[in-house]
C-alpha atoms as a PDB file:
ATOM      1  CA  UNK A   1      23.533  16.072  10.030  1.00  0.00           C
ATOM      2  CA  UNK A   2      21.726  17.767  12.851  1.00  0.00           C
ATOM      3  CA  UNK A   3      20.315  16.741  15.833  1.00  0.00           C
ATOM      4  CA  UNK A   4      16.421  16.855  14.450  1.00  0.00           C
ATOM      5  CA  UNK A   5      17.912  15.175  11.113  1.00  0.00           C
ATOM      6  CA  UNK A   6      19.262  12.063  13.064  1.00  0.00           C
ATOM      7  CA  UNK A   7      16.359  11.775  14.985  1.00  0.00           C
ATOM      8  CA  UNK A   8      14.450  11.987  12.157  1.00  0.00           C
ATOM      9  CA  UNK A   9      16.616   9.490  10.520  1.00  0.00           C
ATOM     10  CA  UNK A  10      16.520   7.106  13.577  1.00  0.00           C
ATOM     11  CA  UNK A  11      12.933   7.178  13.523  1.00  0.00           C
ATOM     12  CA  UNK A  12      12.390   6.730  10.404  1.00  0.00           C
ATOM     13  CA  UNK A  13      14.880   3.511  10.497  1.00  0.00           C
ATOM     14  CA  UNK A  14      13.457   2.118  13.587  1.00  0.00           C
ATOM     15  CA  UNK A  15       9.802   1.868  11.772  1.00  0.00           C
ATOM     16  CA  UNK A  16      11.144   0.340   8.355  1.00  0.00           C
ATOM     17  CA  UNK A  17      12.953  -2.204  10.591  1.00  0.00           C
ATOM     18  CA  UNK A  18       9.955  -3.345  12.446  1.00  0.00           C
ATOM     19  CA  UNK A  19       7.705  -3.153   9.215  1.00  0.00           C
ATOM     20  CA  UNK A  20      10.034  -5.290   7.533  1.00  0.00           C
ATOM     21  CA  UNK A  21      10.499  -7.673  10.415  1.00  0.00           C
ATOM     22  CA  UNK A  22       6.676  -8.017  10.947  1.00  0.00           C
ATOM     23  CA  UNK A  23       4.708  -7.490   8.052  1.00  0.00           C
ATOM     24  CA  UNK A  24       7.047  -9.105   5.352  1.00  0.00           C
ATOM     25  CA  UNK A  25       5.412  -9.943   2.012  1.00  0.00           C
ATOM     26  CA  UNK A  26       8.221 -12.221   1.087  1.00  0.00           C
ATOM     27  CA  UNK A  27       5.903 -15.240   1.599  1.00  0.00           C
ATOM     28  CA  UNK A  28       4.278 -14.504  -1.606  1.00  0.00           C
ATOM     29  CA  UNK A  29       7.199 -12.703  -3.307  1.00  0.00           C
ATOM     30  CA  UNK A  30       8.814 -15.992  -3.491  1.00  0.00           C
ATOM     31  CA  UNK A  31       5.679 -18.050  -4.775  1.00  0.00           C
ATOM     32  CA  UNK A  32       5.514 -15.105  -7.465  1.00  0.00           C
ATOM     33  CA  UNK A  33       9.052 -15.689  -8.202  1.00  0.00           C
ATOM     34  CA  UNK A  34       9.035 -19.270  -8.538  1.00  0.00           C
ATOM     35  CA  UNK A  35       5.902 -18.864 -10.974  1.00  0.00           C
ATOM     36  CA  UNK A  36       6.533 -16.184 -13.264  1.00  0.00           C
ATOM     37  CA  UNK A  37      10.236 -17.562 -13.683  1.00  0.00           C
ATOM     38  CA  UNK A  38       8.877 -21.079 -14.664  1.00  0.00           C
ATOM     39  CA  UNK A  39       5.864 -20.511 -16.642  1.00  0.00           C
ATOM     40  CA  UNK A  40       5.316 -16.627 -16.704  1.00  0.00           C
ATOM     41  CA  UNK A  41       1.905 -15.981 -15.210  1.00  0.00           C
ATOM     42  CA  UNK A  42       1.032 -16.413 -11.556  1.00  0.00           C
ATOM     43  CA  UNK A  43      -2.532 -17.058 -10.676  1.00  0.00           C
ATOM     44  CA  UNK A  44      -3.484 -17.517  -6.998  1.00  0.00           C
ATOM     45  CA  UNK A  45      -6.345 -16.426  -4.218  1.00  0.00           C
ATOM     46  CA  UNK A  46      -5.648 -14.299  -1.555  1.00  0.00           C
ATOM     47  CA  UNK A  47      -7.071 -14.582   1.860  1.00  0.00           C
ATOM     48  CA  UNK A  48      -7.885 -11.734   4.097  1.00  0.00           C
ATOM     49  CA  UNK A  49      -4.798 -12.350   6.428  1.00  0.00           C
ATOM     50  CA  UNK A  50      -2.159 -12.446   3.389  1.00  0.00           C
ATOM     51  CA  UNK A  51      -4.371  -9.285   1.934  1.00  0.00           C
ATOM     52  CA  UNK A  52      -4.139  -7.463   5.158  1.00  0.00           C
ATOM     53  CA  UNK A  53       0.343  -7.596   5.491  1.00  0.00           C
ATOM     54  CA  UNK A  54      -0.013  -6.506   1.652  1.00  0.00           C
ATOM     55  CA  UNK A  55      -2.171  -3.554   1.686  1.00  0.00           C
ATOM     56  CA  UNK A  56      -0.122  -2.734   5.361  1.00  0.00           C
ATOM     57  CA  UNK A  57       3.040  -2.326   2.746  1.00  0.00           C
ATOM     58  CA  UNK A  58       1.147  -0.751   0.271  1.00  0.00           C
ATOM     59  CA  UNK A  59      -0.406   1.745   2.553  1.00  0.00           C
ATOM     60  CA  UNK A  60       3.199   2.651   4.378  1.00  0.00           C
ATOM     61  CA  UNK A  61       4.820   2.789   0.854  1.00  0.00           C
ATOM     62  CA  UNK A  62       2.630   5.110  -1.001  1.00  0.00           C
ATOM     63  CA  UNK A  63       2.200   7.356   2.311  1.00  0.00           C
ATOM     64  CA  UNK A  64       6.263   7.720   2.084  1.00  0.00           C
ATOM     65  CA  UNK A  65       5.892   9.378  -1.413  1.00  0.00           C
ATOM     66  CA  UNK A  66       3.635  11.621  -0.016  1.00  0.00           C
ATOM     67  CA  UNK A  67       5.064  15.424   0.379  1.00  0.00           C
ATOM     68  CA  UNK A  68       2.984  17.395   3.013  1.00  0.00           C
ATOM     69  CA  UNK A  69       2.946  21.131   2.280  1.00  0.00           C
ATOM     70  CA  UNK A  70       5.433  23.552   3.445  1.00  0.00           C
ATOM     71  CA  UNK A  71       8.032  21.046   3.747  1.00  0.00           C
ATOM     72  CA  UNK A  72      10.777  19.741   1.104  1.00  0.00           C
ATOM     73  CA  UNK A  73      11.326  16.682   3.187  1.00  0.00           C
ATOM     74  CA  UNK A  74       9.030  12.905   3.247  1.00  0.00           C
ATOM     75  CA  UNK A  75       7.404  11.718   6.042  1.00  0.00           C
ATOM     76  CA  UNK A  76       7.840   9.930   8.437  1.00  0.00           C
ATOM     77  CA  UNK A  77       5.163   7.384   9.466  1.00  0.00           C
ATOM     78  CA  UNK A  78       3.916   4.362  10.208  1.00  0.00           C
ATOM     79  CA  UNK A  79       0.941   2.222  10.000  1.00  0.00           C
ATOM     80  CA  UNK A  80      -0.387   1.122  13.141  1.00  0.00           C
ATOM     81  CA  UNK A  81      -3.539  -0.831  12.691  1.00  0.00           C
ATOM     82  CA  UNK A  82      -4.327  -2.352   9.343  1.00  0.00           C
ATOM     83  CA  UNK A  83      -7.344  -4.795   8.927  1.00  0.00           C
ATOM     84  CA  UNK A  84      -9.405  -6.453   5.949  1.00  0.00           C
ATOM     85  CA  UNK A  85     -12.396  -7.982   5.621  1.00  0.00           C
ATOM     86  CA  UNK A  86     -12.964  -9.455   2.374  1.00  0.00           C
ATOM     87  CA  UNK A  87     -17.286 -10.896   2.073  1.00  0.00           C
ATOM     88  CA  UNK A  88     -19.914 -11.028  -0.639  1.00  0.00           C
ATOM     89  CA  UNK A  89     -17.123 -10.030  -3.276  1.00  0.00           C
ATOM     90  CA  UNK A  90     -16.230  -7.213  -1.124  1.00  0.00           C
ATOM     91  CA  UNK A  91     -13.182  -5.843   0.742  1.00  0.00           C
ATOM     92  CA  UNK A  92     -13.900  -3.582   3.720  1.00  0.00           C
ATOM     93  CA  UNK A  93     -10.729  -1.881   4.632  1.00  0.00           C
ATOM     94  CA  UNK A  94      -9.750  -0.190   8.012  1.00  0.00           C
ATOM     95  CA  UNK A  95      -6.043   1.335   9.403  1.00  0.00           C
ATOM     96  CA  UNK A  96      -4.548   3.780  11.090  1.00  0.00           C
ATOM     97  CA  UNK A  97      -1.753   5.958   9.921  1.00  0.00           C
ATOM     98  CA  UNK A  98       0.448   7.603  12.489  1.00  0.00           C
ATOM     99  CA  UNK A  99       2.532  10.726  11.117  1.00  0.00           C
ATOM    100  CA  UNK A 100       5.628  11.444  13.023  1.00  0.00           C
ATOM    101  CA  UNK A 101       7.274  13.976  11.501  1.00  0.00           C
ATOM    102  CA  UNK A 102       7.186  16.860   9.918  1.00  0.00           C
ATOM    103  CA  UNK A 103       3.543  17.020  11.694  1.00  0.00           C
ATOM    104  CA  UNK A 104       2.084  14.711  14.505  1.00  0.00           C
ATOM    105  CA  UNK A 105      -1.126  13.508  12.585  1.00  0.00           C
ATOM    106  CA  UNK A 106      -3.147  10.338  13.517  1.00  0.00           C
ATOM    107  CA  UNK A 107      -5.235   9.164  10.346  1.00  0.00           C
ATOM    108  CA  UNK A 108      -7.967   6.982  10.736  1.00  0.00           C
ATOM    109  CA  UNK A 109      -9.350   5.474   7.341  1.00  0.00           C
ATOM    110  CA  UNK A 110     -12.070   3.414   6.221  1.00  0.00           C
ATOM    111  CA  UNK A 111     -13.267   2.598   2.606  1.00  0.00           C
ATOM    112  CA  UNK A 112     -14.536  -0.649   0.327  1.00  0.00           C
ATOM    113  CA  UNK A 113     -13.109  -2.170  -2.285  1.00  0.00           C
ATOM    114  CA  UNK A 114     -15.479  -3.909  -5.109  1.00  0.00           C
ATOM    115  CA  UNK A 115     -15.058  -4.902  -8.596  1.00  0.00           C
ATOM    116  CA  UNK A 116     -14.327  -1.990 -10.946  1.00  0.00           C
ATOM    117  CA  UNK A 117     -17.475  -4.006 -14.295  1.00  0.00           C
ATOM    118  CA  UNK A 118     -16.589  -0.765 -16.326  1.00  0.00           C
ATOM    119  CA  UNK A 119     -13.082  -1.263 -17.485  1.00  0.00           C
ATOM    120  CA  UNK A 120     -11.464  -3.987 -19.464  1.00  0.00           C
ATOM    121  CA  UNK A 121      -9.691  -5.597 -17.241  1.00  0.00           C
ATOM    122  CA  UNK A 122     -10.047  -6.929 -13.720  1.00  0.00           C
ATOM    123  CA  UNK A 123      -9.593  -4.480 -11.036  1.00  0.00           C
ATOM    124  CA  UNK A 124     -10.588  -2.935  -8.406  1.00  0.00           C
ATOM    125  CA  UNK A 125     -11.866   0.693  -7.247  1.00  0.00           C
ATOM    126  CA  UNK A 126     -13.529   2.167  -4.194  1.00  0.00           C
ATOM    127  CA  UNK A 127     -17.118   1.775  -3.851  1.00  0.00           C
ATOM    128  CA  UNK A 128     -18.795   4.973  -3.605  1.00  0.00           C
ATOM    129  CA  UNK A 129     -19.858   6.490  -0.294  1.00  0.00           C
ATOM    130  CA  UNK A 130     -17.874   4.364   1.786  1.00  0.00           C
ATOM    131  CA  UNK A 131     -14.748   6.461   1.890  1.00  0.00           C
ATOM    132  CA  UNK A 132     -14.575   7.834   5.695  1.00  0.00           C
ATOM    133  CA  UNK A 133     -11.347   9.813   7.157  1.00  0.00           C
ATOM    134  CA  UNK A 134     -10.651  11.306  10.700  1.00  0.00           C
ATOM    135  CA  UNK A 135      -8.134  13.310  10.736  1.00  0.00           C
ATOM    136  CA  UNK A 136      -6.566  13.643  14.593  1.00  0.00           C
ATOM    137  CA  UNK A 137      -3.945  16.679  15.438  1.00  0.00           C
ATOM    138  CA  UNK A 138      -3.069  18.292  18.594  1.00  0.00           C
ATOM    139  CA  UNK A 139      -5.480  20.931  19.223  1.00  0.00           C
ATOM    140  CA  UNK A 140      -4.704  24.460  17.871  1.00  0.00           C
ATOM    141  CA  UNK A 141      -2.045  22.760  15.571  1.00  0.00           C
ATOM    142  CA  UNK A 142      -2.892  24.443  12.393  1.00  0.00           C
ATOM    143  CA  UNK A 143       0.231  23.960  10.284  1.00  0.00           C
ATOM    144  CA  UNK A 144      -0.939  20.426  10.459  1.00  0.00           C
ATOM    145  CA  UNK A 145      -4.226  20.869   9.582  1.00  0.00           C
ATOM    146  CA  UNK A 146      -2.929  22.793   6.743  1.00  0.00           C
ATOM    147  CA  UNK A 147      -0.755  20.279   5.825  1.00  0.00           C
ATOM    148  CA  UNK A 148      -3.190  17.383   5.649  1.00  0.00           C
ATOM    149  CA  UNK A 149      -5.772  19.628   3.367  1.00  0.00           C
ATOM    150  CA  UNK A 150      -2.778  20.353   0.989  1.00  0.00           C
ATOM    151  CA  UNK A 151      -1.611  16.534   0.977  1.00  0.00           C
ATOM    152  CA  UNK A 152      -5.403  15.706  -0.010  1.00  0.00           C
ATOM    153  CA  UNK A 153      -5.903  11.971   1.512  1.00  0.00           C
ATOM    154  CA  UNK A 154      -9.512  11.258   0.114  1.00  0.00           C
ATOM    155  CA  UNK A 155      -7.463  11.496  -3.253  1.00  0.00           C
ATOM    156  CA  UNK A 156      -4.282   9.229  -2.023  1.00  0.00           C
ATOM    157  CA  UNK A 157      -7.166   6.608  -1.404  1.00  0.00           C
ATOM    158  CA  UNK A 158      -9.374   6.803  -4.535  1.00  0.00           C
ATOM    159  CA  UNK A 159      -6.661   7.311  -7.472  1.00  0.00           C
ATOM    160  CA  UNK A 160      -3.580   5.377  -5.496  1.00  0.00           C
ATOM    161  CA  UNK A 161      -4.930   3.098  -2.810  1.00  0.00           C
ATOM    162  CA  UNK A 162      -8.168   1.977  -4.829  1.00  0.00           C
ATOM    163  CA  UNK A 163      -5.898   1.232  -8.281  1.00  0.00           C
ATOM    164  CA  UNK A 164      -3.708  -1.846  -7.076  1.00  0.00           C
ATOM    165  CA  UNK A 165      -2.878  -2.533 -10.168  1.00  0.00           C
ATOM    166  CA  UNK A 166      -0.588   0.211 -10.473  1.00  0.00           C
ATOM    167  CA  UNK A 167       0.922  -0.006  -7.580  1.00  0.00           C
ATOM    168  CA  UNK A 168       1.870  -3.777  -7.752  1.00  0.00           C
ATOM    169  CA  UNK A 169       3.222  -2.046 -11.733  1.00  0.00           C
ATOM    170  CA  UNK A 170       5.486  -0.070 -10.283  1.00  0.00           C
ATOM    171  CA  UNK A 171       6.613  -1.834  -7.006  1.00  0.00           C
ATOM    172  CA  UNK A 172       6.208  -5.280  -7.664  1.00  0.00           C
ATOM    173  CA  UNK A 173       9.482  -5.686 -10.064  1.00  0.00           C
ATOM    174  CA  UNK A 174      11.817  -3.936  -7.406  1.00  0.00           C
ATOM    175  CA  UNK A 175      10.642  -6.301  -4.867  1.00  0.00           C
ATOM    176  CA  UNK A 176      10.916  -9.814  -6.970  1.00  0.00           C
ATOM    177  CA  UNK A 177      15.046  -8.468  -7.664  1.00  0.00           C
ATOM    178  CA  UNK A 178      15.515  -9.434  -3.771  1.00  0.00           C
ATOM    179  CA  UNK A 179      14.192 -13.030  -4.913  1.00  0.00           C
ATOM    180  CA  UNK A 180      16.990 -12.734  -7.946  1.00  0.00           C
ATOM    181  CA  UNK A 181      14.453 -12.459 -10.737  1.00  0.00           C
ATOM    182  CA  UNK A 182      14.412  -9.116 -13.005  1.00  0.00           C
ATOM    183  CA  UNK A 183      11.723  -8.248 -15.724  1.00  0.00           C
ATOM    184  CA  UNK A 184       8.253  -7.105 -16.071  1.00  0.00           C
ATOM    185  CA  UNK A 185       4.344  -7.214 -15.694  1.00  0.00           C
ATOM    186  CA  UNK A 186       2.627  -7.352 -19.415  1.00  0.00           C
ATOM    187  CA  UNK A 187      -0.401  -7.852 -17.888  1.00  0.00           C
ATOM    188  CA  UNK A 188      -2.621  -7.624 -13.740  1.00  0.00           C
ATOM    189  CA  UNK A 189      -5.492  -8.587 -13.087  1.00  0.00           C
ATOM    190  CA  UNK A 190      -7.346  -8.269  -9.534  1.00  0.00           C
ATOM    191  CA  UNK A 191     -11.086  -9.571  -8.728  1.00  0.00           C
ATOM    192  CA  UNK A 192     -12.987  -9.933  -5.942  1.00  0.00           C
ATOM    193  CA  UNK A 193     -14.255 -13.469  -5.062  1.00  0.00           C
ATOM    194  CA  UNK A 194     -17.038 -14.523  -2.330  1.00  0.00           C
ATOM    195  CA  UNK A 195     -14.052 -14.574   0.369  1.00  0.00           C
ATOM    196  CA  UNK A 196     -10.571 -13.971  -1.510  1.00  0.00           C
ATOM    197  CA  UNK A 197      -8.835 -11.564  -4.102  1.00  0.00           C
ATOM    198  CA  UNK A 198      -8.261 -13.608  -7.280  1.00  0.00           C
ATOM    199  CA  UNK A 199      -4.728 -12.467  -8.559  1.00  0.00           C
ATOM    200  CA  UNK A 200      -3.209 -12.275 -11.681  1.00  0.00           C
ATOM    201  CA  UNK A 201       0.346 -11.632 -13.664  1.00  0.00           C
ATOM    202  CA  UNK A 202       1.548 -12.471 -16.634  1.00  0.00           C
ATOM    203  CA  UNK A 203       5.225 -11.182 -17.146  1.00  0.00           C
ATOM    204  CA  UNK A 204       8.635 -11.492 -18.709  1.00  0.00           C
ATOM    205  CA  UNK A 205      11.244 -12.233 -15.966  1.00  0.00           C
ATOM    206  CA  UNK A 206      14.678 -14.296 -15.477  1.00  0.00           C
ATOM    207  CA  UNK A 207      17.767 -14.589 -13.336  1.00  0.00           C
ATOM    208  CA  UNK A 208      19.209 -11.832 -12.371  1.00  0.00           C
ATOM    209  CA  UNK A 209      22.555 -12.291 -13.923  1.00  0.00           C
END
């Protein structure tokens, strides 16, 4: 390994440790658990605090898949500010995604999310027109400018961030093994309330054996 891959490496480490340390979502990991174990659907309300530690995951995991152009390696990032505001049966999100490595990019993103009345189920998509980005590099930097134009964040936000649903599909079952329940979702649904995000899953899990 060389020098720039350790550091890398160490970097990379020292965020995961603090994210996981800090913004844990095991508080309602193990309330999922417990519920989809015993009866198979959970059904609860989420405030704007447990929201915020959520998306703050959510955010820092999709980011990781990311690839930024011109390089065969992830990045490393973090998310430094992360806040919700969920009123009127909206959710007006606003963070901050620092880039590291390969490129030293500050991203500052703000969007709401509202009801998505055209689909069959409950979820959730970005309401139009209130998708704003600022994209921060060094000046004169222009493989990061590059970079950021090829990674595409308006479309991170509107097909990845905006559909939850998926994302709590295809992240949620890895994350109940470490509460010693396998399976998975059959069915998610996500609305919008006054003040909270109703939540919904219906699965097939048991002990991890």
């Amino acid at each position: 390994m060389t020098d720039k891959q350790f550091d890398k490496a160490r970097i990379r480490e020292q965020i995961e440790r603090t994210t996981a340390t800090l913004y844990s979502t095991e508080f309602i990991e193990e309330r999922i658990a417990a519920d989809l174990l015993a009866r198979g659907v959970f059904e609860d309300a989420i405030n704007n605090g447990e929201l915020e530690i959520i998306l703050r995951n959510v955010v820092y995991t999709l980011f990781s898949r990311q690839k930024v152009a011109g390089f065969d390696v992830g990045i490393v990032h973090n998310v430094v500010e992360m806040s919700v505001n969920i009123e009127h049966g909206e959710a007006h999100v606003d963070f901050i995604v620092h880039i590291h490595k390969p490129v030293i990019v500050f991203l500052e993103l703000s969007y709401t999310l509202i009801n998505d009345l055209e689909g069959p189920d409950a979820r959730l998509r970005v309401k139009d027109g209130t998708l704003q980005i600022a994209e921060k590099t060094r000046r004169f930097d222009i493989k990061a400018k590059a970079a950021l134009t090829a990674m595409n964040v308006p479309r991170i936000v509107r097909h990845e961030l905006a559909d939850l649903s998926e994302v709590i599909r295809s992240t949620l079952p890895d994350q109940l093994r470490k509460q010693n329940i396998q399976g998975e979702l059959n069915k998610i649904g996500l609305s919008l309330n006054s003040s909270t995000l109703s939540v919904y899953l219906q699965g097939e899990f048991a002990p991890l054996t």
